[in-house]
Protein backbone atom coordinates (compact mmCIF):
# COMPACT_ATOMS: atom_id res chain seq x y z
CA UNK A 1 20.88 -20.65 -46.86
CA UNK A 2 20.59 -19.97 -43.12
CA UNK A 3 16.47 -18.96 -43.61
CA UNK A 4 15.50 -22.64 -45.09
CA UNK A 5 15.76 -24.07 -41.76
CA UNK A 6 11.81 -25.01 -40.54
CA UNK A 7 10.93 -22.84 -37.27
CA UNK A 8 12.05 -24.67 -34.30
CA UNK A 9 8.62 -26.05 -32.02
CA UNK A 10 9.46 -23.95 -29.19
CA UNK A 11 6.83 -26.68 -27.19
CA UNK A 12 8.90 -29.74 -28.15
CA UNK A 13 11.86 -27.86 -25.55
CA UNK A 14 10.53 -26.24 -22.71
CA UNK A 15 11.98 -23.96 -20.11
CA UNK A 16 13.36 -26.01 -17.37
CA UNK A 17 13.26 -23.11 -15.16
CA UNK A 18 9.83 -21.75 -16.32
CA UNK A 19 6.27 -22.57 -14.59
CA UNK A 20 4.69 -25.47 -15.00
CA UNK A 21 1.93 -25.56 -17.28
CA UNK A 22 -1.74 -25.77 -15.43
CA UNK A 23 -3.09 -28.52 -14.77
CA UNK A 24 -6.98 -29.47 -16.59
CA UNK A 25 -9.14 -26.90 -15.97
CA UNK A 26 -11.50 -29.49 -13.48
CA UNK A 27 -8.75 -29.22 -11.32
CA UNK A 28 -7.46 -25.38 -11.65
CA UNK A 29 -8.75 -23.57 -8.28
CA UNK A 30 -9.32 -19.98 -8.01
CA UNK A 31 -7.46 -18.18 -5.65
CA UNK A 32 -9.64 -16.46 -2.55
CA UNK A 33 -9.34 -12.41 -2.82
CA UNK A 34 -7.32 -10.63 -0.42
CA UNK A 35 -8.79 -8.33 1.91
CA UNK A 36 -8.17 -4.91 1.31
CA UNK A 37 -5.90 -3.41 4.36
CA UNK A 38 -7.83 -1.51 6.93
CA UNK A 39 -7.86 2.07 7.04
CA UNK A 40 -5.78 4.07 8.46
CA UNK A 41 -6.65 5.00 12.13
CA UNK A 42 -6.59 8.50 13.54
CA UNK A 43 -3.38 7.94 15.47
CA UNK A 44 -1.79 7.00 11.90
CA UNK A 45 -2.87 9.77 10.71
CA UNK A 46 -1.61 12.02 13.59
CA UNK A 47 1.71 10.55 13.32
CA UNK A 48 2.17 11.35 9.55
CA UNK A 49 1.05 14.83 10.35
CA UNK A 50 3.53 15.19 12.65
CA UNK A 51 6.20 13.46 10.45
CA UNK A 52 5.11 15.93 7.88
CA UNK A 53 5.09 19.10 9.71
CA UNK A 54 9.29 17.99 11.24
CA UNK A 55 10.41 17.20 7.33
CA UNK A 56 8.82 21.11 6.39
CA UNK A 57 10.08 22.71 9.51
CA UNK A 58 13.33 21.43 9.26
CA UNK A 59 13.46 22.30 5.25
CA UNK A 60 11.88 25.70 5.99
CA UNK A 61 14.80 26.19 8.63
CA UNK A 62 17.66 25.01 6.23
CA UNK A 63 16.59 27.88 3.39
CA UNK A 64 16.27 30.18 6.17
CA UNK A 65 19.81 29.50 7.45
């Protein structure tokens, strides 16, 4: 019967391709957080309006057309 077989150790084969394991936990270092991205300036901000206000004029023109 196919089901007598004894589960296979999946540790015994590992992924070649995978990650390796960490090392001991003496030696594991933390990574530094990122910094957040500054926020956006009021010339940003202008220039999405603007973006904004092109992309609804021109759809506002096309139904109107």
């Amino acid at each position: 019967m196919a089901d007598d077989d004894p589960p296979v150790d999946r540790r015994a084969h590992p992924d070649p391709y995978g990650t390796p394991p960490l090392p001991d936990g003496d030696r594991v270092r933390s990574r530094t957080p990122s910094t957040p991205p500054p926020p956006a300036t009021t010339r940003h901000q202008v220039i999405a309006a603007l973006i904004l206000v092109i992309v609804v004029a021109a759809v506002v023109l096309r139904v109107l057309r």
